[in-house]
PDB file of N, CA and C in Angstrom:
ATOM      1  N   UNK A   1     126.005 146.598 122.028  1.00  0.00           N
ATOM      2  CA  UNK A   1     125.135 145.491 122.391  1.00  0.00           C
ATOM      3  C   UNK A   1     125.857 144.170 122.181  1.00  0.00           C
ATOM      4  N   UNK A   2     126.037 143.278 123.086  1.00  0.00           N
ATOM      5  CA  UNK A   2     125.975 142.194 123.118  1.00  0.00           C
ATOM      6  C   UNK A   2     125.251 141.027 122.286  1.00  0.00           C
ATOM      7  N   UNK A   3     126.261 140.164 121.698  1.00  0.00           N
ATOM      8  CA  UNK A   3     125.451 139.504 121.010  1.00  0.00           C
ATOM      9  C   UNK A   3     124.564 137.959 121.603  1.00  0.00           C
ATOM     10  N   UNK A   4     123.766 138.291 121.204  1.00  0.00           N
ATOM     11  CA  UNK A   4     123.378 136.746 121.719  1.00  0.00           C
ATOM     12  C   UNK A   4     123.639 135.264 121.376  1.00  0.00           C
ATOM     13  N   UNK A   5     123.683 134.374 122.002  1.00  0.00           N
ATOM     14  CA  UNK A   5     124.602 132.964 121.474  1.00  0.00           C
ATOM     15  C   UNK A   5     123.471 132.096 121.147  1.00  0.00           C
ATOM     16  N   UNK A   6     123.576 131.948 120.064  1.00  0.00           N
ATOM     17  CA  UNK A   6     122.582 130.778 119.470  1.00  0.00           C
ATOM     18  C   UNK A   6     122.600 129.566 120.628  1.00  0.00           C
ATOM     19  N   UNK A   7     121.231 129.345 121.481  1.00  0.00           N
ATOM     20  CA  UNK A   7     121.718 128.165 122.129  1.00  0.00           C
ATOM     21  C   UNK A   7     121.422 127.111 120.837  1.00  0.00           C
ATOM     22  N   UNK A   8     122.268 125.805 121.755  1.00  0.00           N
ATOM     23  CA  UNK A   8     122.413 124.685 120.843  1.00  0.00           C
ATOM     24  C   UNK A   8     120.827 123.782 121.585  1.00  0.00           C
ATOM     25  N   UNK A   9     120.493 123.175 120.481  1.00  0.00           N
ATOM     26  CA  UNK A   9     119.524 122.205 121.080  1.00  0.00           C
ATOM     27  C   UNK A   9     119.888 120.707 121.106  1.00  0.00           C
ATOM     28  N   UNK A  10     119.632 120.514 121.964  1.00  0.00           N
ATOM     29  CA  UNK A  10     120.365 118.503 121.891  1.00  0.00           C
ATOM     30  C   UNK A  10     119.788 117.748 120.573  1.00  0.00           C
ATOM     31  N   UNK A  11     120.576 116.841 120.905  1.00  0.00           N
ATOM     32  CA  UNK A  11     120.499 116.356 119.639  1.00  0.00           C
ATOM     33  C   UNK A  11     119.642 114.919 120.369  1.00  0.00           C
ATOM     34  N   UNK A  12     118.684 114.849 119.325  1.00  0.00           N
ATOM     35  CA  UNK A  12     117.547 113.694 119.843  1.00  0.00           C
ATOM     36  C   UNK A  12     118.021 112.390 118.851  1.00  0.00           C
ATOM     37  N   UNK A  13     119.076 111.724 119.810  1.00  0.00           N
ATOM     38  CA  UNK A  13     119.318 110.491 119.523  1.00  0.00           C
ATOM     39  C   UNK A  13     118.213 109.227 119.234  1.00  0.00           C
ATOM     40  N   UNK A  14     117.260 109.551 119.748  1.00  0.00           N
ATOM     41  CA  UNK A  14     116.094 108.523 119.256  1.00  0.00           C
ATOM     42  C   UNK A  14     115.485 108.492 117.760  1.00  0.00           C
ATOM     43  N   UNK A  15     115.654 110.262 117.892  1.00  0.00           N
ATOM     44  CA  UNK A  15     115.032 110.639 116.784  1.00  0.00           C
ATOM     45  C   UNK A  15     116.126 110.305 115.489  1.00  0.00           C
ATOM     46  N   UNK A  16     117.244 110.557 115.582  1.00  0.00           N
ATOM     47  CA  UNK A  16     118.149 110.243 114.651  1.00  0.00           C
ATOM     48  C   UNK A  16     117.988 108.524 114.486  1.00  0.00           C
ATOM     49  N   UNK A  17     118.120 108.385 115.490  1.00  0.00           N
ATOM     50  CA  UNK A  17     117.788 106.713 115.306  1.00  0.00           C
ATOM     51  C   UNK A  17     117.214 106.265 113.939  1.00  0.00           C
ATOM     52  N   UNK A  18     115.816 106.810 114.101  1.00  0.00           N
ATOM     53  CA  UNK A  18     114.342 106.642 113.922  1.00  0.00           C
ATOM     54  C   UNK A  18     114.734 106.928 111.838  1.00  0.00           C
ATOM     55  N   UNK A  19     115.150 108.424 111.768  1.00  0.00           N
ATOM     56  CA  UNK A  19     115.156 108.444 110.551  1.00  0.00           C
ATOM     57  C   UNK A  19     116.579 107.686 109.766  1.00  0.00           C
ATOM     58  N   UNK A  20     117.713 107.488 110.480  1.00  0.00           N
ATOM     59  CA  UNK A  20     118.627 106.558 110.250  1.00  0.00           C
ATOM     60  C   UNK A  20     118.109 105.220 109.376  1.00  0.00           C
ATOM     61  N   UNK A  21     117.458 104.545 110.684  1.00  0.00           N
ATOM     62  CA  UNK A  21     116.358 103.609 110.193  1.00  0.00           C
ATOM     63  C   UNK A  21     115.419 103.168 109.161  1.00  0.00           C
ATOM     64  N   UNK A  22     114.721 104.788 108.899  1.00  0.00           N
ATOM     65  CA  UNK A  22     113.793 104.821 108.077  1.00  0.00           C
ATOM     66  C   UNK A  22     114.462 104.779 106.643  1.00  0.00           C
ATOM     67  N   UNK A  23     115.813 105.744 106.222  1.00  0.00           N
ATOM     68  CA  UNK A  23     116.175 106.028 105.442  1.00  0.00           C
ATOM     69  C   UNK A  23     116.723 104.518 104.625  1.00  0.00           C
ATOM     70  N   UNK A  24     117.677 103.785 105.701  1.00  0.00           N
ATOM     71  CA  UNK A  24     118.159 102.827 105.456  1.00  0.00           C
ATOM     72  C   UNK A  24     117.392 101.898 104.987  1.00  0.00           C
ATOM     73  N   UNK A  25     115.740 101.793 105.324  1.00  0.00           N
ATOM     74  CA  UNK A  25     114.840 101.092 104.940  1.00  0.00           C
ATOM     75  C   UNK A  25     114.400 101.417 103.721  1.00  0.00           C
ATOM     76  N   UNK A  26     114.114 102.010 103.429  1.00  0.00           N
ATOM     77  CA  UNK A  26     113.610 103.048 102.185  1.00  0.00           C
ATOM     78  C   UNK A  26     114.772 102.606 100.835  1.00  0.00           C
ATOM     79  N   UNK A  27     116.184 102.915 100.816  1.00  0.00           N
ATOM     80  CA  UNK A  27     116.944 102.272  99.899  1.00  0.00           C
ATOM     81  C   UNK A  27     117.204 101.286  99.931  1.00  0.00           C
ATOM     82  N   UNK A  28     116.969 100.183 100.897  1.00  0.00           N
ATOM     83  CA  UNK A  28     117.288  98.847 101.029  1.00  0.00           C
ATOM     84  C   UNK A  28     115.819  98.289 100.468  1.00  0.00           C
ATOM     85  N   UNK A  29     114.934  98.875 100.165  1.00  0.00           N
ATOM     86  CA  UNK A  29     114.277  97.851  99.946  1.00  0.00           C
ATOM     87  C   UNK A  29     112.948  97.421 101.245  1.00  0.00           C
ATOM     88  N   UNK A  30     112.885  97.679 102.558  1.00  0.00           N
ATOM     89  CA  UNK A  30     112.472  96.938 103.467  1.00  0.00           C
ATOM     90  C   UNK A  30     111.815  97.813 104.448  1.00  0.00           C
ATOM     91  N   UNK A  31     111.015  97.005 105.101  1.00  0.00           N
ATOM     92  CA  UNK A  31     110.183  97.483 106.210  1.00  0.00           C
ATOM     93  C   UNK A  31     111.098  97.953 107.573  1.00  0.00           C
ATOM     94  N   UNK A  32     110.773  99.249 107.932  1.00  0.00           N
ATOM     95  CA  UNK A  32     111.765 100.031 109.156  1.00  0.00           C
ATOM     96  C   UNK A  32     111.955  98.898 110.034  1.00  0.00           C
ATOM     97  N   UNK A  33     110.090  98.415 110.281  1.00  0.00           N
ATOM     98  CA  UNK A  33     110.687  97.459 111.546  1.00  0.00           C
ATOM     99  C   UNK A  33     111.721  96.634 111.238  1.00  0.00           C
ATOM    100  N   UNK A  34     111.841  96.016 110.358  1.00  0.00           N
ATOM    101  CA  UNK A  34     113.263  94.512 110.184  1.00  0.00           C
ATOM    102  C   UNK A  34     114.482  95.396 110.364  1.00  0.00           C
ATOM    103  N   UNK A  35     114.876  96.478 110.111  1.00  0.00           N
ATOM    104  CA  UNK A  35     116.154  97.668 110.204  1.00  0.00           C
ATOM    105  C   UNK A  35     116.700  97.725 111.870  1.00  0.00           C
ATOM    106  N   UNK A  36     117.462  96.440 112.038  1.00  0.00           N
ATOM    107  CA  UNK A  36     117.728  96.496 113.773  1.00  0.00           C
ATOM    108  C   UNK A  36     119.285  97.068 114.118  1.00  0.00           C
ATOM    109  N   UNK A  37     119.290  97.825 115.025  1.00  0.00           N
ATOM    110  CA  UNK A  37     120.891  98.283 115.090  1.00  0.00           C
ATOM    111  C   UNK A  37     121.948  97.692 115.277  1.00  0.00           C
ATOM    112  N   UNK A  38     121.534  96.358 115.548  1.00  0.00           N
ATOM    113  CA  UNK A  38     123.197  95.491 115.327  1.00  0.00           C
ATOM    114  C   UNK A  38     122.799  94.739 114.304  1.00  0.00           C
ATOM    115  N   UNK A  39     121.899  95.064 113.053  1.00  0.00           N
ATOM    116  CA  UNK A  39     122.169  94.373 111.727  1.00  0.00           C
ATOM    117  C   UNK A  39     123.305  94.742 111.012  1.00  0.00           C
ATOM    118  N   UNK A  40     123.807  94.122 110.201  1.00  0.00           N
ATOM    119  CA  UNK A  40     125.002  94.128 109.163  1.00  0.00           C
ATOM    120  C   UNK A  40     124.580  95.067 108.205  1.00  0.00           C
ATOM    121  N   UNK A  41     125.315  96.197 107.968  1.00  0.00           N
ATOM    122  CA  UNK A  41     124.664  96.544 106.997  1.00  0.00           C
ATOM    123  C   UNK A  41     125.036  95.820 105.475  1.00  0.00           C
ATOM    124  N   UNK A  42     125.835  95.283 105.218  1.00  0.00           N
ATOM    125  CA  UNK A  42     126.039  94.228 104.302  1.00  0.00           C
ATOM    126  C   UNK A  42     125.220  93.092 104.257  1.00  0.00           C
ATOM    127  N   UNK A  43     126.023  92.234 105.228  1.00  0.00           N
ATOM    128  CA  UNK A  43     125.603  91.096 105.291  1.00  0.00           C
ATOM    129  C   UNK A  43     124.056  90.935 105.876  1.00  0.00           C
ATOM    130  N   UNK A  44     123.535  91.594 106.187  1.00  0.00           N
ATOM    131  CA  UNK A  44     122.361  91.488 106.865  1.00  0.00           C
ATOM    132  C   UNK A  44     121.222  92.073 106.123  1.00  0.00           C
ATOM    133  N   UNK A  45     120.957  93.208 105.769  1.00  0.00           N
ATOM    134  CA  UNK A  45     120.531  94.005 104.924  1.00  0.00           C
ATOM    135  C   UNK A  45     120.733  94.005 103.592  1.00  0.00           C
ATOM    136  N   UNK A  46     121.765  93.621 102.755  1.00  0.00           N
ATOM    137  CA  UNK A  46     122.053  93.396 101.663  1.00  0.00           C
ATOM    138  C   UNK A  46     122.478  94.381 101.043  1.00  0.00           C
ATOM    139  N   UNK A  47     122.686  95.557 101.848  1.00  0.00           N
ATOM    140  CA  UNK A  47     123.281  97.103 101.292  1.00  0.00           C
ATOM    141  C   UNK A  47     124.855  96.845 100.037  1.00  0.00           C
ATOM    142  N   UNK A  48     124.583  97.151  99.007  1.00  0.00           N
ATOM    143  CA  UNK A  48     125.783  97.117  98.225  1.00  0.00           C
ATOM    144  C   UNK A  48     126.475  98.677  98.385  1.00  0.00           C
ATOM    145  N   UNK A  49     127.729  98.411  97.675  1.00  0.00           N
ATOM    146  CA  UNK A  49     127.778 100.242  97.667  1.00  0.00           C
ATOM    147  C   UNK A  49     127.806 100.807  97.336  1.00  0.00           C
ATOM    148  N   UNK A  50     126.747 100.968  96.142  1.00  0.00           N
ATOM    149  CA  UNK A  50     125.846 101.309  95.646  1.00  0.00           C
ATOM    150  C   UNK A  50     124.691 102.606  96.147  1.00  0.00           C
ATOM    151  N   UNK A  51     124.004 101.507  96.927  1.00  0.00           N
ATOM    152  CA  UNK A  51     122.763 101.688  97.909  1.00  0.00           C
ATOM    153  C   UNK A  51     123.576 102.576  99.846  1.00  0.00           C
ATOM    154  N   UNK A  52     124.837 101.915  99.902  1.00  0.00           N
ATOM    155  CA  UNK A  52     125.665 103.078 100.710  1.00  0.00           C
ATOM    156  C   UNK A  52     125.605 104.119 100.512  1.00  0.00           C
ATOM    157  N   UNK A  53     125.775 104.739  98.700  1.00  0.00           N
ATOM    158  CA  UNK A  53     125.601 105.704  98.767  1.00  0.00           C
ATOM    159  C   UNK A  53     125.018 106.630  98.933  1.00  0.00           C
ATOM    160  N   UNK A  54     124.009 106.136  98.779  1.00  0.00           N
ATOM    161  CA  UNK A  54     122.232 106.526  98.596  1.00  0.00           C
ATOM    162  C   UNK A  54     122.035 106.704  99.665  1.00  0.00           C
ATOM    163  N   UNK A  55     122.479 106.233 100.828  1.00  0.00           N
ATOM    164  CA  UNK A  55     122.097 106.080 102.204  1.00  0.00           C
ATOM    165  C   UNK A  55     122.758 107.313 102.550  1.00  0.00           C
ATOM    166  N   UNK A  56     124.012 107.292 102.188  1.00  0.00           N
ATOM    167  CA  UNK A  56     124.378 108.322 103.047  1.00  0.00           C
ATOM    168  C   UNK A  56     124.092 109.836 102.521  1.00  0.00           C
ATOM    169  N   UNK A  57     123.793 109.734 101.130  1.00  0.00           N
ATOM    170  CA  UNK A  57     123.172 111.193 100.598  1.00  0.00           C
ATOM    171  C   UNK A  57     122.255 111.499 100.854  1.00  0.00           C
ATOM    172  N   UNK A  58     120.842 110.576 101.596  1.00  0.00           N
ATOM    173  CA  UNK A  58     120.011 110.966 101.808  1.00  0.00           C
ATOM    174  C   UNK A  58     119.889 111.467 103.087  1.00  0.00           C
ATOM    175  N   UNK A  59     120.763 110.822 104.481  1.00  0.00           N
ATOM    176  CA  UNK A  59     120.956 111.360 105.306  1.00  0.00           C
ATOM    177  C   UNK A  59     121.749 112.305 105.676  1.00  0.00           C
ATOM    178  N   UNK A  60     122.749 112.877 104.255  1.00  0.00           N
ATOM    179  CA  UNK A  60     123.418 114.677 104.700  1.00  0.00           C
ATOM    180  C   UNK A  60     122.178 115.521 104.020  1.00  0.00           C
ATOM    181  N   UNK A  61     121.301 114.988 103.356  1.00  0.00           N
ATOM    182  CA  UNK A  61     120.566 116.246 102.949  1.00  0.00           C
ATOM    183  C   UNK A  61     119.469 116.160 103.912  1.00  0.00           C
ATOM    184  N   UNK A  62     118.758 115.172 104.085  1.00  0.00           N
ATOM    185  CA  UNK A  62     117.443 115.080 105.526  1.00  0.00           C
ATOM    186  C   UNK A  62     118.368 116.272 106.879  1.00  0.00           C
ATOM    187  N   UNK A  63     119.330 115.815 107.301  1.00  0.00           N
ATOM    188  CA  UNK A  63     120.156 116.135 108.386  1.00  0.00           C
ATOM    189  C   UNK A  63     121.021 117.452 108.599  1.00  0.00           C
ATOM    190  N   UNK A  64     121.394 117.798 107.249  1.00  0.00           N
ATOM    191  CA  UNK A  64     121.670 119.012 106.778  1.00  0.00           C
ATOM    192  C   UNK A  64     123.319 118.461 107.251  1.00  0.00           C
ATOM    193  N   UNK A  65     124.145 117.639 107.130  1.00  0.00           N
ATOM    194  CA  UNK A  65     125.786 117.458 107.488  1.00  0.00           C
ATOM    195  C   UNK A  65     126.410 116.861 105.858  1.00  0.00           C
ATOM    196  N   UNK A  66     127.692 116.834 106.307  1.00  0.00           N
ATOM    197  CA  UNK A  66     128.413 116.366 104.805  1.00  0.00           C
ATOM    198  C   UNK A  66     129.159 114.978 106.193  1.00  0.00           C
ATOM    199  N   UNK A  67     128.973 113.668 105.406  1.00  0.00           N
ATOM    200  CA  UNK A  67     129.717 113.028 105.939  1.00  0.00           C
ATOM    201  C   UNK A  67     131.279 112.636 105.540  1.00  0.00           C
ATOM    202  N   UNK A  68     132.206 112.387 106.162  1.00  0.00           N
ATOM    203  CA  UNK A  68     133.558 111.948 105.586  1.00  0.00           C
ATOM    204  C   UNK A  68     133.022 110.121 104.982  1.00  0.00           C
ATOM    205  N   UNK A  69     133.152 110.278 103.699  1.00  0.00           N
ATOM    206  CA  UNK A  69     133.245 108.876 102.906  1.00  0.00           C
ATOM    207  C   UNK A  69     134.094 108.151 103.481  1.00  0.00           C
ATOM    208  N   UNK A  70     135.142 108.527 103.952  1.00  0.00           N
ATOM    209  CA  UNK A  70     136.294 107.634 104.436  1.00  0.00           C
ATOM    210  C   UNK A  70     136.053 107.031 105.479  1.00  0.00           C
ATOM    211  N   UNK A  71     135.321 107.984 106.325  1.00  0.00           N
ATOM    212  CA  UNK A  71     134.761 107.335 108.140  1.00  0.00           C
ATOM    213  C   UNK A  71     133.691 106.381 107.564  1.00  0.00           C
ATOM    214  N   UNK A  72     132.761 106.520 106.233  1.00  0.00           N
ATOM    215  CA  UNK A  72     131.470 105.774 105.904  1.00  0.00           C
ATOM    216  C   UNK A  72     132.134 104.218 105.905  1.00  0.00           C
ATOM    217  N   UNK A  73     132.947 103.910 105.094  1.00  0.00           N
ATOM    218  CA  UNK A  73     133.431 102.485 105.122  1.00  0.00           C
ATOM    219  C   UNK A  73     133.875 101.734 105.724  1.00  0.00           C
ATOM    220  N   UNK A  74     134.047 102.384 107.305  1.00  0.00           N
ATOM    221  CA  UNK A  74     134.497 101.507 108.348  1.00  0.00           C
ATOM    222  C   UNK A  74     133.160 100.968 109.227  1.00  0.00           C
ATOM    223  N   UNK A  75     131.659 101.630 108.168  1.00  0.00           N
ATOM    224  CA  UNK A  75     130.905 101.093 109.068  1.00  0.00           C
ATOM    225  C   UNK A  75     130.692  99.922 109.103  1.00  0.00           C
ATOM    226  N   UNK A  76     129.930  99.238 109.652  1.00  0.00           N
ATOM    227  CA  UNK A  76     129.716  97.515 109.995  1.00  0.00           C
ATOM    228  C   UNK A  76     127.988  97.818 110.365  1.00  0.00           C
ATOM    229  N   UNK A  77     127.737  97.844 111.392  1.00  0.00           N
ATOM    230  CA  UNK A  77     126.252  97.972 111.398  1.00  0.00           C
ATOM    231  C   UNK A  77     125.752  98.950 111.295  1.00  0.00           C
ATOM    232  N   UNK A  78     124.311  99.070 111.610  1.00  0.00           N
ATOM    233  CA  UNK A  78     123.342 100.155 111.768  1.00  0.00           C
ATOM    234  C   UNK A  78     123.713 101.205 113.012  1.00  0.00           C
ATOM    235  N   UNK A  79     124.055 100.549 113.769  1.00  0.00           N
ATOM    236  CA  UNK A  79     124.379 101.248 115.101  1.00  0.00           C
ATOM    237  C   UNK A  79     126.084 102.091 114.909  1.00  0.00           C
ATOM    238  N   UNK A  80     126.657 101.736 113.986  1.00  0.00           N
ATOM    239  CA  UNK A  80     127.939 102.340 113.630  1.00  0.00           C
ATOM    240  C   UNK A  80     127.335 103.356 112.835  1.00  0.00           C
ATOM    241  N   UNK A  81     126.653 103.300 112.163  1.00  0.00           N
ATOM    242  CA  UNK A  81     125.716 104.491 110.656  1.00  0.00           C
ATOM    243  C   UNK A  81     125.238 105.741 111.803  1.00  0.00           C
ATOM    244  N   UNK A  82     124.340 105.534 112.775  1.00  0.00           N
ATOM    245  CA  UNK A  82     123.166 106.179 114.110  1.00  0.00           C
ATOM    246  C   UNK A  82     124.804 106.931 114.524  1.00  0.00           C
ATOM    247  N   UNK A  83     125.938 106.323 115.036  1.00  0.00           N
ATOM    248  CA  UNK A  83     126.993 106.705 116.051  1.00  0.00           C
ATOM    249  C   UNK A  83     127.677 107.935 115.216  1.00  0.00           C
ATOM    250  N   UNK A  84     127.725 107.507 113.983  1.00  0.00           N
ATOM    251  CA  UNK A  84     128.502 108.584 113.001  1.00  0.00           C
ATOM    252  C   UNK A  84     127.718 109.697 112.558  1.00  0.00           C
ATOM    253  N   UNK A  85     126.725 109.518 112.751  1.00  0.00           N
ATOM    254  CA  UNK A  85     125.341 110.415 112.350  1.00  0.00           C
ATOM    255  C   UNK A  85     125.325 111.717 113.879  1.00  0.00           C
ATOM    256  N   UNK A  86     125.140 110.968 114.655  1.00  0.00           N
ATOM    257  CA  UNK A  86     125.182 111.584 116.034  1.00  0.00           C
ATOM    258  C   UNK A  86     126.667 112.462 116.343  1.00  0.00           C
ATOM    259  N   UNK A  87     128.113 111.941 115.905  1.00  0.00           N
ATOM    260  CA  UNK A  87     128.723 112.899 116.360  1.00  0.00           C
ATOM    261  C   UNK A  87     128.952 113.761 114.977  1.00  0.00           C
ATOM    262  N   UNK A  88     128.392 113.531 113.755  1.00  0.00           N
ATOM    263  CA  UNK A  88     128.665 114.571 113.137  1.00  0.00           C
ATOM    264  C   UNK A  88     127.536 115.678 113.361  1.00  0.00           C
ATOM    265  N   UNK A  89     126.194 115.591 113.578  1.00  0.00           N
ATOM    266  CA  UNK A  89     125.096 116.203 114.333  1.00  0.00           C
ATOM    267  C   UNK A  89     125.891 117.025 115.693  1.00  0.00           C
ATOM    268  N   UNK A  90     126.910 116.905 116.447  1.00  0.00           N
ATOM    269  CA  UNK A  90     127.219 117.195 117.518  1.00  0.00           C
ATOM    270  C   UNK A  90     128.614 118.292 116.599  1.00  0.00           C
ATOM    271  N   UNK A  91     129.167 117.797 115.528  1.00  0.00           N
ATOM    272  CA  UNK A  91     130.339 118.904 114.986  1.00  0.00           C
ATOM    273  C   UNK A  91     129.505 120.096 114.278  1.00  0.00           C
ATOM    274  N   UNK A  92     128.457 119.760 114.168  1.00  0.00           N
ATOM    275  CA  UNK A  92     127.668 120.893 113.238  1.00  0.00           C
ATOM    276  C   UNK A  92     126.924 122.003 114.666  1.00  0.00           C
ATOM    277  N   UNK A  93     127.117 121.751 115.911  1.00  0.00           N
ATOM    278  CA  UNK A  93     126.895 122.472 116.477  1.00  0.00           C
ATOM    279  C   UNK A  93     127.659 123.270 116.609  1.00  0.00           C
TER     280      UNK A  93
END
């Protein structure tokens, strides 16, 4: 017998968005809505790195991925955090 191939299911970029967002809100301190994707996550948000970390542990365990720390510090905004989120979501397929 033939085995069958796990299909893959897409990956719902909105939805990653959404809890990206939420998460980032949640350790920062702040309401999802103010969490915009070309905010800073520094300068804008006030994320130390500290609260980076927090961010990003909460989104390999919500998400079920391990992120590279090293790729984490080249982020700059929210929309760099969503982009790195999305293709590691896409290596775990």
């Amino acid at each position: 017998m033939a085995k069958s191939k796990k299909k893959k299911r897409p990956i719902e970029k909105s939805k990653v968005r959404k809890d990206v967002k939420k998460l980032v809100a949640e350790i920062a301190r702040m309401d999802a809505g103010e969490v915009k994707e070309s905010a800073d996550i520094r300068d804008d948000l006030g994320v130390d790195s500290l609260m980076a970390m927090e961010i990003l542990a909460a989104i390999e365990k919500r998400l079920g991925i391990t992120i590279d720390e090293a790729k984490a510090f080249d982020l700059v905004t929210v929309k760099d955090l969503v982009d790195l989120v999305i293709f590691y979501l896409k290596e775990k397929q």
